[in-house]
N, C-alpha and C. Protein backbone atom coordinates (compact mmCIF):
# COMPACT_ATOMS: atom_id res chain seq x y z
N UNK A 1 25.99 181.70 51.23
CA UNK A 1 24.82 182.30 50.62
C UNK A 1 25.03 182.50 49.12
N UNK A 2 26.18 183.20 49.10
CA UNK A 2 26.33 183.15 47.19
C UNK A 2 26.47 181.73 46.22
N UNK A 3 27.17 180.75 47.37
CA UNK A 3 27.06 179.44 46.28
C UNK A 3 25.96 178.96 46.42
N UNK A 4 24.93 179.23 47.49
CA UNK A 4 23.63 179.03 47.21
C UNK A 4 22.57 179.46 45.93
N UNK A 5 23.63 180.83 45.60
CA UNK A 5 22.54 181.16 44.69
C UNK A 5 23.12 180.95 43.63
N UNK A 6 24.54 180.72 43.58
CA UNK A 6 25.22 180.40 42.07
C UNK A 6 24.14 178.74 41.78
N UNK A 7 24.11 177.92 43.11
CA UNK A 7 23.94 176.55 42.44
C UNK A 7 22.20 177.12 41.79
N UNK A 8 21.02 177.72 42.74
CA UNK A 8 20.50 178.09 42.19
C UNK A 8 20.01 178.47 40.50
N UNK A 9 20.75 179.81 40.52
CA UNK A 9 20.19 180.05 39.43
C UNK A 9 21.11 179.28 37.85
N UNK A 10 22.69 178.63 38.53
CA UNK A 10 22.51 177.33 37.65
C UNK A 10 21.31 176.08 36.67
N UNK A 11 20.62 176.09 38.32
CA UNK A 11 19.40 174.75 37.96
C UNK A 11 18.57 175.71 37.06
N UNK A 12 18.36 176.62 37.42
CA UNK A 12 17.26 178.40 36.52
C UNK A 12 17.76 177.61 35.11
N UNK A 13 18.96 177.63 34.79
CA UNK A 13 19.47 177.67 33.28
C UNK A 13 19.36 176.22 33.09
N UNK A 14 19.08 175.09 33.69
CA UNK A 14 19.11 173.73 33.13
C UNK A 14 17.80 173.57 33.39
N UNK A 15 16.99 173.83 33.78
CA UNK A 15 15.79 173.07 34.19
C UNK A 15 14.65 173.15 32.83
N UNK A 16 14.41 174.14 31.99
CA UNK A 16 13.34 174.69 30.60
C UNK A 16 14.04 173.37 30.05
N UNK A 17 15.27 172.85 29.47
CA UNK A 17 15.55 171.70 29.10
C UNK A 17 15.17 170.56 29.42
N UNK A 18 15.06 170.50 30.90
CA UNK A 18 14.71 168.92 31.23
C UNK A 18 12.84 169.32 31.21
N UNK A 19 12.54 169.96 31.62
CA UNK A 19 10.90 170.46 31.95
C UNK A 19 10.26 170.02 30.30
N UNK A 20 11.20 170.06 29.33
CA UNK A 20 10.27 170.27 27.79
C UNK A 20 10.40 169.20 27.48
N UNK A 21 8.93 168.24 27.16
CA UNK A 21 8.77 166.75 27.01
C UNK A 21 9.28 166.49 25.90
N UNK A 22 10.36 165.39 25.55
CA UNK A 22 10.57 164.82 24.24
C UNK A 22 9.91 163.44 24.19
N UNK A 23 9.60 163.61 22.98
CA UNK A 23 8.83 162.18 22.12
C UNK A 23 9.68 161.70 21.26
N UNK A 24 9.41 160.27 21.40
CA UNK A 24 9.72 159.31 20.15
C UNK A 24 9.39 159.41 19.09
N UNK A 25 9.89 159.55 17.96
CA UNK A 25 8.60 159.32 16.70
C UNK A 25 8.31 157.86 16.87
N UNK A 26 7.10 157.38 16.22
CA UNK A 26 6.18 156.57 16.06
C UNK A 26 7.50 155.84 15.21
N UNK A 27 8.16 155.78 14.35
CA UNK A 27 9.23 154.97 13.78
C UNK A 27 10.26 154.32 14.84
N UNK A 28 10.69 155.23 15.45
CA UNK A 28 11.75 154.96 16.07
C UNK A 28 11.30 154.04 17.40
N UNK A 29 9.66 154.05 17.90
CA UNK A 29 9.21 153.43 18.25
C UNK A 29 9.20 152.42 18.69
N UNK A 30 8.92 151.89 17.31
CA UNK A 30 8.30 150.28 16.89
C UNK A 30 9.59 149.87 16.37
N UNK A 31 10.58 150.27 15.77
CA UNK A 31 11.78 149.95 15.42
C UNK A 31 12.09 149.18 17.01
N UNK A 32 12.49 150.11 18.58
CA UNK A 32 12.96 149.62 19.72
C UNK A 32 11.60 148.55 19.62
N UNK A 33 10.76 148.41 19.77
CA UNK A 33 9.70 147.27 20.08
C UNK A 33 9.94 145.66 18.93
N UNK A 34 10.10 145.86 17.87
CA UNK A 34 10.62 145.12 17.23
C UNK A 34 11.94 144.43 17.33
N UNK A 35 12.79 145.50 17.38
CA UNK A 35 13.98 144.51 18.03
C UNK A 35 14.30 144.61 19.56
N UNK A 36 13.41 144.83 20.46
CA UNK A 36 13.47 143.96 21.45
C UNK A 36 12.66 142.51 21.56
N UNK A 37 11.21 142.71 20.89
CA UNK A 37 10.34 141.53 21.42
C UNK A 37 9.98 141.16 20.12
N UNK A 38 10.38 141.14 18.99
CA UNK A 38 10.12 140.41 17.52
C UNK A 38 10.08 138.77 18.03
N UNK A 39 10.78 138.19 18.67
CA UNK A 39 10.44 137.14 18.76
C UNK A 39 9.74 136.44 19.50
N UNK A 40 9.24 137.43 20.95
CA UNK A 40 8.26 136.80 21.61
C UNK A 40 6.55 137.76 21.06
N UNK A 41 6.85 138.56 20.12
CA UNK A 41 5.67 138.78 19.09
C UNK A 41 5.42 138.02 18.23
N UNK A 42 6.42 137.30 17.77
CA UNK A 42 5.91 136.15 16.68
C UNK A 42 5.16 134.68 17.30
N UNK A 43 6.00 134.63 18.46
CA UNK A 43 5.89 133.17 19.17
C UNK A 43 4.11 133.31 19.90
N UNK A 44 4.17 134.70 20.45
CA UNK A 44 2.88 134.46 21.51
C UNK A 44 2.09 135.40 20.93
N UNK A 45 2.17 136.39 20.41
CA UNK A 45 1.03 137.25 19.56
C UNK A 45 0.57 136.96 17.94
N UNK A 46 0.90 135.57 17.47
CA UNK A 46 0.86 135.40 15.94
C UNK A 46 -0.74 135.84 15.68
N UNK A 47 -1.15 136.15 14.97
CA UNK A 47 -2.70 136.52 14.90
C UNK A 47 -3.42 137.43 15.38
N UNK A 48 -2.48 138.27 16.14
CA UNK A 48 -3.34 139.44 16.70
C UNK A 48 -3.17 140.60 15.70
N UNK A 49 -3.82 141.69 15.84
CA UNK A 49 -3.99 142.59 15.21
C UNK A 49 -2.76 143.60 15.72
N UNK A 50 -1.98 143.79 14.54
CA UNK A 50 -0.83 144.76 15.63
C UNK A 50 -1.35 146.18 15.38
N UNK A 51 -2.41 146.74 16.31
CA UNK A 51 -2.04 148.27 16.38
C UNK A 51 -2.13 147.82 17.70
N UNK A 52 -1.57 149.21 18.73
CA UNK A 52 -0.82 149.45 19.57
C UNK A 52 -1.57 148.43 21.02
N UNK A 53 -3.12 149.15 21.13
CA UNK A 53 -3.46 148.68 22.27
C UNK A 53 -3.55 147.05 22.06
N UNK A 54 -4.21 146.27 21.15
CA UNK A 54 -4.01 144.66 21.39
C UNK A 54 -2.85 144.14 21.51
N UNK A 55 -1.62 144.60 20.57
CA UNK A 55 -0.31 143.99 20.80
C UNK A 55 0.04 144.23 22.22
N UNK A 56 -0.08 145.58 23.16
CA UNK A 56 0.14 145.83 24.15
C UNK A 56 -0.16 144.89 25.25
N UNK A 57 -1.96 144.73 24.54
CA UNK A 57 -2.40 143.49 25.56
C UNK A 57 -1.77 142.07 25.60
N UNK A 58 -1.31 141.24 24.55
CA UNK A 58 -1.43 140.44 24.55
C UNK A 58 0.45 140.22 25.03
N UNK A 59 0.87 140.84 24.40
CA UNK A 59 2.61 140.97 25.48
C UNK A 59 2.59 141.15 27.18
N UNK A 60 1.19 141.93 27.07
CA UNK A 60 1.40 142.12 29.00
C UNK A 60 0.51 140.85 29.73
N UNK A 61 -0.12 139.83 28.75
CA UNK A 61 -0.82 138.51 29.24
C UNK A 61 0.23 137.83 28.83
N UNK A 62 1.16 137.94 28.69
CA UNK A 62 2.44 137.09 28.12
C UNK A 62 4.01 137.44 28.88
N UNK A 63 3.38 138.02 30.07
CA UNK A 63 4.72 138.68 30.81
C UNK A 63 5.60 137.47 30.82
N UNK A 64 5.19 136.83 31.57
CA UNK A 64 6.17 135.62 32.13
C UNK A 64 7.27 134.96 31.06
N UNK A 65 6.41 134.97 29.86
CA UNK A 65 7.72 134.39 28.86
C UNK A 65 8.57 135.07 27.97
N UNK A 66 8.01 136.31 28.58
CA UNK A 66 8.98 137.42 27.63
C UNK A 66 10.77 137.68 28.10
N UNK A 67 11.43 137.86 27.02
CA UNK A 67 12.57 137.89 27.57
C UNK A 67 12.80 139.36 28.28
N UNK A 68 14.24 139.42 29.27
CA UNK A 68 14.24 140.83 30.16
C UNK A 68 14.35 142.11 28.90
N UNK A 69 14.98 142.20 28.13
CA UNK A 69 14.99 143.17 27.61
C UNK A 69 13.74 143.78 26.69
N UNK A 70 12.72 142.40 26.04
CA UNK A 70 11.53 142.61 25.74
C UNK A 70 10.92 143.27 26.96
N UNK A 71 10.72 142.90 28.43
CA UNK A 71 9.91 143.45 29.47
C UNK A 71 10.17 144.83 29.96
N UNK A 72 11.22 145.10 28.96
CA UNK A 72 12.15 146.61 29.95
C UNK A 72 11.49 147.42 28.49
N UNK A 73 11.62 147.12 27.17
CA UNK A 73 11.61 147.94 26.12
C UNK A 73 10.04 148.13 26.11
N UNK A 74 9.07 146.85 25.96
CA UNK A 74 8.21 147.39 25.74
C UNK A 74 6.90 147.99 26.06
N UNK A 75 6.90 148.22 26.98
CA UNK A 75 6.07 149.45 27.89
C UNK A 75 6.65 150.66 27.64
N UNK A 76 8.27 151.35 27.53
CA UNK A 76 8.88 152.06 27.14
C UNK A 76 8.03 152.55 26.01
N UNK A 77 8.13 151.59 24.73
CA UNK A 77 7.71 151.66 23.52
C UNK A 77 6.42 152.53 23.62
N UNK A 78 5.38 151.51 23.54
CA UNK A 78 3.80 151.94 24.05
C UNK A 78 3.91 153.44 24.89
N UNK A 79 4.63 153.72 25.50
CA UNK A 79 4.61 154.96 26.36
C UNK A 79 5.09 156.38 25.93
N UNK A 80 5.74 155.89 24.94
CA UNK A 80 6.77 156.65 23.75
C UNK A 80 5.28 157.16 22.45
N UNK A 81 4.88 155.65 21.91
CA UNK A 81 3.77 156.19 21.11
C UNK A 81 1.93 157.45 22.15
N UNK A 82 1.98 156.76 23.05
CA UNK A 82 0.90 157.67 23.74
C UNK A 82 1.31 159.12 23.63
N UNK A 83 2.67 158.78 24.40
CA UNK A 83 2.85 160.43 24.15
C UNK A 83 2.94 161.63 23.04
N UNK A 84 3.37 160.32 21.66
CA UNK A 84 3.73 161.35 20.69
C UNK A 84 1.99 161.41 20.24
N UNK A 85 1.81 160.83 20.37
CA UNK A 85 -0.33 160.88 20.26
C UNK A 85 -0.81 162.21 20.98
N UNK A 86 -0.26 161.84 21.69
CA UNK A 86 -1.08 163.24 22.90
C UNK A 86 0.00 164.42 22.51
N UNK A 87 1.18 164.79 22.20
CA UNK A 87 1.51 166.01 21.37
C UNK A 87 1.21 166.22 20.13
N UNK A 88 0.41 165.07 19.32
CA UNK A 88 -0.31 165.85 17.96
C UNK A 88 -1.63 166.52 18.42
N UNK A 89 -1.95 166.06 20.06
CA UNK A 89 -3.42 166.84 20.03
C UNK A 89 -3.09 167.92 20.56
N UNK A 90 -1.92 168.18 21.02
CA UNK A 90 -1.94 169.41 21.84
C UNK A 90 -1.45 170.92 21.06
N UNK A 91 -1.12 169.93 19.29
CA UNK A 91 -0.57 171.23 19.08
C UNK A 91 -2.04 172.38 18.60
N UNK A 92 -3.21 171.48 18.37
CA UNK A 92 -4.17 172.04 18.34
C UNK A 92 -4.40 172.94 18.97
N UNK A 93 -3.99 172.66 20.70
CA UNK A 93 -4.28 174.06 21.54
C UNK A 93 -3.25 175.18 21.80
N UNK A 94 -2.02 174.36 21.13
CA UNK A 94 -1.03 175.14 21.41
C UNK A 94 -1.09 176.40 20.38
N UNK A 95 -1.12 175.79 19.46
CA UNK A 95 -1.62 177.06 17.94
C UNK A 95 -2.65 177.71 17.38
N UNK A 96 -3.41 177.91 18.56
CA UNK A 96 -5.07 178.07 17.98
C UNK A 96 -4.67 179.23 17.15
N UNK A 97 -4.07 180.11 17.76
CA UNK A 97 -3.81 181.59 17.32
C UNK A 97 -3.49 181.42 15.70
N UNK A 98 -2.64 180.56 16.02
CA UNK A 98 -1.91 180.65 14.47
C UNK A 98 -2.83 180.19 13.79
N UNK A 99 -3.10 178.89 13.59
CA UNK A 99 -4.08 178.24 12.90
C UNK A 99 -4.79 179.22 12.48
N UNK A 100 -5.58 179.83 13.04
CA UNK A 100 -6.68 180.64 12.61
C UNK A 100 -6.46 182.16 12.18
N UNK A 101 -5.42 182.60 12.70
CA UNK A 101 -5.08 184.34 11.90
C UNK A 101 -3.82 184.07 11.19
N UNK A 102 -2.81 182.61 10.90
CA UNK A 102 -1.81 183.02 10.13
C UNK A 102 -2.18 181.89 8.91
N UNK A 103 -2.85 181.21 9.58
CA UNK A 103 -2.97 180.36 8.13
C UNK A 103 -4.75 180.23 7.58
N UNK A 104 -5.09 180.69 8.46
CA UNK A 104 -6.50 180.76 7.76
C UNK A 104 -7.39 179.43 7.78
N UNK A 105 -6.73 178.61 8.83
CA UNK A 105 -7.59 177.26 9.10
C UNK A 105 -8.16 177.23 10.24
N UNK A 106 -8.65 175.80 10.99
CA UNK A 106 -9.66 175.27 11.46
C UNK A 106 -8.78 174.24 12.68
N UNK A 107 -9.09 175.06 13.82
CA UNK A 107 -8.32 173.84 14.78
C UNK A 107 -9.09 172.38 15.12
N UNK A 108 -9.70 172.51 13.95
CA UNK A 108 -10.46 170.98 14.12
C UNK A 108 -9.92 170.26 12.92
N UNK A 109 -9.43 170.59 12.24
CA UNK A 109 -8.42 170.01 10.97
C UNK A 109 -7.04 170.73 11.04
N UNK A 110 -6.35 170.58 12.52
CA UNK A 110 -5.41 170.89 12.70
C UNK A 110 -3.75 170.60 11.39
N UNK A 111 -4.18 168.95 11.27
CA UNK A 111 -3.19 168.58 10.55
C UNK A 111 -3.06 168.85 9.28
N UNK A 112 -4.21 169.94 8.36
CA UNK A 112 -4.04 170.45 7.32
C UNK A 112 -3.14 172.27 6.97
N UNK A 113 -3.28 172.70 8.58
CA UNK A 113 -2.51 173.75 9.04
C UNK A 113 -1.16 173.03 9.36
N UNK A 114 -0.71 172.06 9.48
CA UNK A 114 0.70 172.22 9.80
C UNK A 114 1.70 172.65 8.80
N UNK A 115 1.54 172.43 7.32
CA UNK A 115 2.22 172.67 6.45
C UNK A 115 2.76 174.23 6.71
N UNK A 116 1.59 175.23 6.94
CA UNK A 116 1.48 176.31 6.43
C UNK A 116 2.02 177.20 8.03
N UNK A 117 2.03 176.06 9.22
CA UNK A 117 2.90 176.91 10.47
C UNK A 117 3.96 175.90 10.48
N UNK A 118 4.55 175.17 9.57
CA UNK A 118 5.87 175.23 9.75
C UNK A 118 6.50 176.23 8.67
N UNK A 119 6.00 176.81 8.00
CA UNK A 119 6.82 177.93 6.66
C UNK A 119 6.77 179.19 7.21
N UNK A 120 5.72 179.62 7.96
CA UNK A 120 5.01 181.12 8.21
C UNK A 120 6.13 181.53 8.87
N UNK A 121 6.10 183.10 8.94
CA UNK A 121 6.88 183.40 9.90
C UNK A 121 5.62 184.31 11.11
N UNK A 122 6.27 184.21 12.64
CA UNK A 122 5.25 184.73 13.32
C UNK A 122 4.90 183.76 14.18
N UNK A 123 5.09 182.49 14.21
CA UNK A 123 4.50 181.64 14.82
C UNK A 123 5.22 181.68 16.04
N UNK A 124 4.54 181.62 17.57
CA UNK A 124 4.64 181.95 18.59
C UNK A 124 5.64 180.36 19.20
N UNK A 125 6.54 180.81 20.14
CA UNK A 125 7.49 179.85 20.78
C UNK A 125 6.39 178.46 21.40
N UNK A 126 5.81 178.84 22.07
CA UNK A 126 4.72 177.71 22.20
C UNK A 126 3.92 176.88 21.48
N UNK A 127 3.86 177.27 19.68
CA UNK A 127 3.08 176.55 19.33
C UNK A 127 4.69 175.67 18.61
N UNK A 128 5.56 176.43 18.74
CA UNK A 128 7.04 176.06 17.65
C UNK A 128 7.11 174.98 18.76
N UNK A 129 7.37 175.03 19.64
CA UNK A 129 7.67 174.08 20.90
C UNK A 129 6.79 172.52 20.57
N UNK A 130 4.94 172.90 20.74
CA UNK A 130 4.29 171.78 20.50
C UNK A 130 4.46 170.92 19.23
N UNK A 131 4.72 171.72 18.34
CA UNK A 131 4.84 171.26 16.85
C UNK A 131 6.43 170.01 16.69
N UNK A 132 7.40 170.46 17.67
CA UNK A 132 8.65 169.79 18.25
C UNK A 132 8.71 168.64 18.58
N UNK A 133 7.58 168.48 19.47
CA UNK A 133 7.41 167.88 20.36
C UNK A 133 6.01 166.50 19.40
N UNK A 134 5.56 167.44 18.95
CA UNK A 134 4.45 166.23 18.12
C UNK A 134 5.34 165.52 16.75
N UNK A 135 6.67 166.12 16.54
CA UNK A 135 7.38 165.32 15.62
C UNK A 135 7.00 165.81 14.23
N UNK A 136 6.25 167.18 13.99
CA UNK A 136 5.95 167.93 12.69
C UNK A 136 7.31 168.50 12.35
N UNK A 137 8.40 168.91 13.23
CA UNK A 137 9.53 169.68 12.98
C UNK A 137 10.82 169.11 13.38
């Protein structure tokens, strides 16, 4: 019963670590997408428009000739940028508070408040967390 609860409340102390989403930055990205599939982007996507969703498309109509480590990296990639997309929108909800009583802005022009909640002091663990996580800090 007690190493039940030692292993327990062990996982208690590891789990807020694995539970808190990390993102790629958008650099580090396209850096892994580039040097995995730079050359089956040049060979089979010459002419497409590279922002995210057409290049996406035209690599996943191009499965078959992609090499293995292009097929392993880049969905990775693409999945890496969505997410860090979807933590710049969330810090909107994550900081309404702040936004609006510490810096005196507009959670609809979120990204003109970030300057002013990464300096402030006061800013609540949840919005410090989203702001982490969207790659502002």
């Amino acid at each position: 019963m007690v190493r039940g609860g030692v292993i327990l409340f062990a996982f208690a102390l590891v789990a807020p670590p694995l539970a808190a989403a990390e993102t790629m930055s958008f650099g580090d990205a396209v850096a892994q997408l580039a040097n995995s599939c730079a050359a089956e982007i040049d060979a089979n996507c010459r002419g497409v428009n590279l922002d995210s969703n057409r290049l996406k498309e035209c690599l996943s109509r191009n499965q078959d000739v992609l090499s293995p480590q292009c097929k392993s990296d880049y969905l990775r990639s693409f999945d890496a940028i969505q997410k860090r997309i979807a933590a710049r929108v969330a810090v909107a909800n994550a900081c309404m508070r702040e936004i609006v009583k510490l810096c005196a802005g507009s959670t609809k022009e979120t990204s003109k408040s970030i300057p002013c909640l990464t300096t402030t002091k006061g800013v609540g663990a949840r919005c410090l967390q989203a702001m982490t996580e969207a790659g502002y800090r």
